[in-house]
PDB file of N, CA and C in Angstrom:
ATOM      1  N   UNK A   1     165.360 119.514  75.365  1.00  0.00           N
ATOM      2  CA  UNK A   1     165.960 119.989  76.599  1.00  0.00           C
ATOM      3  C   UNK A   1     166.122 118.801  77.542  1.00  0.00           C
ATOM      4  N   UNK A   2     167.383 118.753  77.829  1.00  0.00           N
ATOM      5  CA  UNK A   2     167.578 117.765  78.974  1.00  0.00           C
ATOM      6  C   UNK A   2     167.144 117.620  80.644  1.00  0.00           C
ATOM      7  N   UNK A   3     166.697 117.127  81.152  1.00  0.00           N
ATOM      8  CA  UNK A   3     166.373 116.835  82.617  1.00  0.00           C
ATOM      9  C   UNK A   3     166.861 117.888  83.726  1.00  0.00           C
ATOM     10  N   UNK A   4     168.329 117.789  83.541  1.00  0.00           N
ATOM     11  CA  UNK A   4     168.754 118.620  84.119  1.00  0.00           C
ATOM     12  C   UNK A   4     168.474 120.014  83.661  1.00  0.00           C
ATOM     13  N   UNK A   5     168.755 120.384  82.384  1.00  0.00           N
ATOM     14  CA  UNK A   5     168.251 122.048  82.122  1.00  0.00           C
ATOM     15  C   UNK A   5     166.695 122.466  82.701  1.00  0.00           C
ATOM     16  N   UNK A   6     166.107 121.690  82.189  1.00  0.00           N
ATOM     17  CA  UNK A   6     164.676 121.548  82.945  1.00  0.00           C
ATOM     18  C   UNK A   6     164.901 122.375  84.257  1.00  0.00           C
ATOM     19  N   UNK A   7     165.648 121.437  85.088  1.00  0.00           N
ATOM     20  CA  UNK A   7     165.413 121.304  86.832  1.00  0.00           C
ATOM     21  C   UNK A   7     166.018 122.792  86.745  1.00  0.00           C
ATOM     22  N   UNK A   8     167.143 123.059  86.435  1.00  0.00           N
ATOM     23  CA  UNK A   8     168.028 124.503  86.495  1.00  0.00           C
ATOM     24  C   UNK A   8     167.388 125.376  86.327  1.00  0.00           C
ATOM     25  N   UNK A   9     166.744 125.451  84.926  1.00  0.00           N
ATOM     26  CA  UNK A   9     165.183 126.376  84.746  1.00  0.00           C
ATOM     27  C   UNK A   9     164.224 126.598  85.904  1.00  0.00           C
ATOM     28  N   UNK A  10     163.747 125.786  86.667  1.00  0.00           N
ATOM     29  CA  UNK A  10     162.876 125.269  87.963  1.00  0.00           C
ATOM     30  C   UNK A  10     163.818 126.548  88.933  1.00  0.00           C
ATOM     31  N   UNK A  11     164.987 126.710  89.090  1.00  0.00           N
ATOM     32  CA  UNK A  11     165.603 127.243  90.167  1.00  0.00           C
ATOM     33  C   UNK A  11     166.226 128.398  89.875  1.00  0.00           C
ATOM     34  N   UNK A  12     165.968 128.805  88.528  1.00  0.00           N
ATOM     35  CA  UNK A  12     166.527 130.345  88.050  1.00  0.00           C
ATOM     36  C   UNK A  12     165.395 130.774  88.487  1.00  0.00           C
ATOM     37  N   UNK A  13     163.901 130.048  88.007  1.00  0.00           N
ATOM     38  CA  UNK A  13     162.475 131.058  88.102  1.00  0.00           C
ATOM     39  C   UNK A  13     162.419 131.203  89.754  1.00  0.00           C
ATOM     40  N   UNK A  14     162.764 129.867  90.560  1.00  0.00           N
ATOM     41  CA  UNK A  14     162.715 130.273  91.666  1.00  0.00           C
ATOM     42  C   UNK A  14     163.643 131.737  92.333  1.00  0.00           C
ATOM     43  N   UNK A  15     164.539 131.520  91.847  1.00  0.00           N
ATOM     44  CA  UNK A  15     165.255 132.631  92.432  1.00  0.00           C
ATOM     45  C   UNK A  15     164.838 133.570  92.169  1.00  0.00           C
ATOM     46  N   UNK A  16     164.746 133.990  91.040  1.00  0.00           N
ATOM     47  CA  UNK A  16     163.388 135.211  90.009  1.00  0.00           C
ATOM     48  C   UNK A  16     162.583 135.344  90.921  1.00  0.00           C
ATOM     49  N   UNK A  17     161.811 134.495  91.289  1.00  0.00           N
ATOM     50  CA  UNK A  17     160.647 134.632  92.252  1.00  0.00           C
ATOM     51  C   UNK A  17     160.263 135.437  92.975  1.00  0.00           C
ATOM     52  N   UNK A  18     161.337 134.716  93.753  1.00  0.00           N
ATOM     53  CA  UNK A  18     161.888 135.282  95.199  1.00  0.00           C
ATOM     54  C   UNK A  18     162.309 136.716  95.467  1.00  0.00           C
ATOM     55  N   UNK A  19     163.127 136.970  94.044  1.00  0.00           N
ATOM     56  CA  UNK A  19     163.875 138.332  94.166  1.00  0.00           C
ATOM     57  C   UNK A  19     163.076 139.519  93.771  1.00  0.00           C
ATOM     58  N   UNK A  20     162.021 138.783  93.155  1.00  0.00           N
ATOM     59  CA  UNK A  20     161.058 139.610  92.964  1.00  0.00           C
ATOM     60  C   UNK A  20     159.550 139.991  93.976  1.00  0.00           C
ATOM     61  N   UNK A  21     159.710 139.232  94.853  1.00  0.00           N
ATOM     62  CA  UNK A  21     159.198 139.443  96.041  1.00  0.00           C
ATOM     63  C   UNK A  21     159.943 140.359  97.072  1.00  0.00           C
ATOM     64  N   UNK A  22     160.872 139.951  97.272  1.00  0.00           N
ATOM     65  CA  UNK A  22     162.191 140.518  97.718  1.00  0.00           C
ATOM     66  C   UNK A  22     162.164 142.158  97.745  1.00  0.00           C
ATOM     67  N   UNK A  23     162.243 142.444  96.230  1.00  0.00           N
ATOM     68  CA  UNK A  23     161.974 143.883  96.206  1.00  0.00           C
ATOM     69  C   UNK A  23     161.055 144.676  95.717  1.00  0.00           C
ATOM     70  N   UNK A  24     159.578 143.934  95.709  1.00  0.00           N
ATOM     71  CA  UNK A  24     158.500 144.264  95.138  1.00  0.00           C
ATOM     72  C   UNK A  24     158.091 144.607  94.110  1.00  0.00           C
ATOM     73  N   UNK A  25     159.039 143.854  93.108  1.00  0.00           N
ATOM     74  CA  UNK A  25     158.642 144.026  91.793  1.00  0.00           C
ATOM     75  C   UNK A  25     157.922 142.845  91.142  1.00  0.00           C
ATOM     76  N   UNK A  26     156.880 143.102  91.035  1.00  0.00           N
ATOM     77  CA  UNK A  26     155.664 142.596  90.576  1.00  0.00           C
ATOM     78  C   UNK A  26     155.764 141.566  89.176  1.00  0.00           C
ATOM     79  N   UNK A  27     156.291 142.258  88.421  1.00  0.00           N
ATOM     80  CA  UNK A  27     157.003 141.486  87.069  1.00  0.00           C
ATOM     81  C   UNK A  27     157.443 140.882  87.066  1.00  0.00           C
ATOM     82  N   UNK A  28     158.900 141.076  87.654  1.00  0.00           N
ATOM     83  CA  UNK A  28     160.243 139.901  87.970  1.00  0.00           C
ATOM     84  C   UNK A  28     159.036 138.744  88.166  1.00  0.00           C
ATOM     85  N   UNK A  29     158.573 138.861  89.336  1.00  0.00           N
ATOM     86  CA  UNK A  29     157.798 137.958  90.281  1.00  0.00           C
ATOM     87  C   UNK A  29     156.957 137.193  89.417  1.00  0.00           C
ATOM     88  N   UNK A  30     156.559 137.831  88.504  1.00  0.00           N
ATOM     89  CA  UNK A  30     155.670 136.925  87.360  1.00  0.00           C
ATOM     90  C   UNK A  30     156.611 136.105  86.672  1.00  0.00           C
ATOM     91  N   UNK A  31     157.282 136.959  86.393  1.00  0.00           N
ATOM     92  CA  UNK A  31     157.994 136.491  85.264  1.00  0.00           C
ATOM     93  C   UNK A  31     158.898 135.105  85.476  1.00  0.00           C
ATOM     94  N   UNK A  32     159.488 135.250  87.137  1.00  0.00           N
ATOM     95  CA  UNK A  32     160.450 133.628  88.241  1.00  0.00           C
ATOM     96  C   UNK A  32     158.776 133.040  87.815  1.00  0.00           C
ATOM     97  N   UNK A  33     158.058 132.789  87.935  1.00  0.00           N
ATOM     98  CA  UNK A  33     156.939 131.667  88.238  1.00  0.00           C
ATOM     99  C   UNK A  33     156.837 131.054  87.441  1.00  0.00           C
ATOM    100  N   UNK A  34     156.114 131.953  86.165  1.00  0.00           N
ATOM    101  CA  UNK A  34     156.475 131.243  84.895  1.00  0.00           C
ATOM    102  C   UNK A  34     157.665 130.416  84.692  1.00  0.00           C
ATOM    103  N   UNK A  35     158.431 130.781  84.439  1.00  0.00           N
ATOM    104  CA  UNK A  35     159.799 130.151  84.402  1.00  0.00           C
ATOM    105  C   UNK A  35     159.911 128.905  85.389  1.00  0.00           C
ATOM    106  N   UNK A  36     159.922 129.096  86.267  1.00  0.00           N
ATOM    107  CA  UNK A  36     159.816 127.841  87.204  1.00  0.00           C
ATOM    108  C   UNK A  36     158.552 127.024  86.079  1.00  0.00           C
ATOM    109  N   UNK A  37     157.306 127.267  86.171  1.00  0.00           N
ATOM    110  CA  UNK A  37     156.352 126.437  85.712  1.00  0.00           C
ATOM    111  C   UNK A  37     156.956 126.268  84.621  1.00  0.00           C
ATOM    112  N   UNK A  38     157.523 126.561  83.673  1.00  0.00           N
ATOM    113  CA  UNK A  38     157.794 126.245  82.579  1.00  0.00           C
ATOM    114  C   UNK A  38     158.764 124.977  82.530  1.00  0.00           C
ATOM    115  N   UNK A  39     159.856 125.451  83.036  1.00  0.00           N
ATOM    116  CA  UNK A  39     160.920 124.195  83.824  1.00  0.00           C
ATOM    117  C   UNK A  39     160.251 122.923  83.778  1.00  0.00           C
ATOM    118  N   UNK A  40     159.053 122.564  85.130  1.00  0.00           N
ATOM    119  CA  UNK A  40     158.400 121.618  85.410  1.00  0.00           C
ATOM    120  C   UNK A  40     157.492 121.292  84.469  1.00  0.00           C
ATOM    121  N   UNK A  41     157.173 121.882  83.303  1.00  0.00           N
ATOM    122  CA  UNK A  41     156.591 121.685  82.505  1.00  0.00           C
ATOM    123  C   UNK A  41     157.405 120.451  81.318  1.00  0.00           C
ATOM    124  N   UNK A  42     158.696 120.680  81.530  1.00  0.00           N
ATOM    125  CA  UNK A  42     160.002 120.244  80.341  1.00  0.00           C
ATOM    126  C   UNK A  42     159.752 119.222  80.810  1.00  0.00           C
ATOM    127  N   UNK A  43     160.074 119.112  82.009  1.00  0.00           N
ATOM    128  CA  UNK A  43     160.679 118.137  83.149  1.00  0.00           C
ATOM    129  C   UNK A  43     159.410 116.875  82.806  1.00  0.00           C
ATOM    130  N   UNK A  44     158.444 116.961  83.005  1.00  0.00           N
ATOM    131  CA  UNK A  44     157.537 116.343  82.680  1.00  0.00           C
ATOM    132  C   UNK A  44     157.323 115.624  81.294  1.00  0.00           C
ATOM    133  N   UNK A  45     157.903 116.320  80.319  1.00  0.00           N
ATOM    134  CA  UNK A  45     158.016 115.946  78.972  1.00  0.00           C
ATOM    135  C   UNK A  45     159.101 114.790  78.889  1.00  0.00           C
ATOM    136  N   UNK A  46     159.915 115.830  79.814  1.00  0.00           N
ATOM    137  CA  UNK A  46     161.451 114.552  79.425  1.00  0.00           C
ATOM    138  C   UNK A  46     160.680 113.515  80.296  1.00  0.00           C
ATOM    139  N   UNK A  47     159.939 113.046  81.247  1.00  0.00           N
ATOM    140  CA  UNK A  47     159.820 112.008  82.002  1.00  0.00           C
ATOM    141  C   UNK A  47     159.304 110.885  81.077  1.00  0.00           C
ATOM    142  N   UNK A  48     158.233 111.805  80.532  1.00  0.00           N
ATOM    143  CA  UNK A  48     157.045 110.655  79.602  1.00  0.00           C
ATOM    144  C   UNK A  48     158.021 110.364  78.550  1.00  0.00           C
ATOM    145  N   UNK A  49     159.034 111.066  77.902  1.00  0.00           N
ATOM    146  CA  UNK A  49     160.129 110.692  77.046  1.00  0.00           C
ATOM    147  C   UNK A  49     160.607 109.496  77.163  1.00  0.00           C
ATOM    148  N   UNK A  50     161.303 109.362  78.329  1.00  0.00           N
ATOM    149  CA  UNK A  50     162.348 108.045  79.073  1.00  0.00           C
ATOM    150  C   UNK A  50     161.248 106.857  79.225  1.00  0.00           C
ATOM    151  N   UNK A  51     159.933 107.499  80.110  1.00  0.00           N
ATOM    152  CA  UNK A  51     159.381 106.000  79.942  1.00  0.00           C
ATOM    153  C   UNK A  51     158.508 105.612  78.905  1.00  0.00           C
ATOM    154  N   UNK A  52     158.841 106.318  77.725  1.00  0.00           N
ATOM    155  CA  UNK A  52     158.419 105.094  76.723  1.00  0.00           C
ATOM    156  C   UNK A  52     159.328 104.899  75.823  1.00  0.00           C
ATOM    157  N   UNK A  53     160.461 105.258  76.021  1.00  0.00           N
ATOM    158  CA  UNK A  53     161.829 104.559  75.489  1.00  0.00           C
ATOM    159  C   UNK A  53     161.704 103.445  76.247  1.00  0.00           C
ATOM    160  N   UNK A  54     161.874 103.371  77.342  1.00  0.00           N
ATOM    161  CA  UNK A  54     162.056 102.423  78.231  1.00  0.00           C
ATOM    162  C   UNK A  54     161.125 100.978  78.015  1.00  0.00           C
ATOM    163  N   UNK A  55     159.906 101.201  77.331  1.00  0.00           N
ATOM    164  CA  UNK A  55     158.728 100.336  76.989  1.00  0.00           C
ATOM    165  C   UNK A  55     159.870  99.228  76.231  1.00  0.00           C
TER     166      UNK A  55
END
């Protein structure tokens, strides 16, 4: 997964989040967080990726 899909992931869960706060659904709301964490989870992978290509 690329950097960018990562980050996009990061801002679907956010919106998820949100919308699930929004209208008190408890799930959704789990379910945006994860997703966000998951995102930042990639994101992190791809980082350590680049810098040891970069070595």
């Amino acid at each position: 997964m690329s950097k960018g899909k990562a980050k996009a992931k990061q801002i679907k869960g956010k919106l998820k989040e949100t919308t699930g706060d929004a209208v008190g659904n408890k799930r959704m709301e789990a379910e945006g967080r994860a997703e966000k964490v998951s995102g930042k989870a990639q994101e992190a992978v791809e980082k350590a990726k680049k810098s040891l290509r970069d070595r």
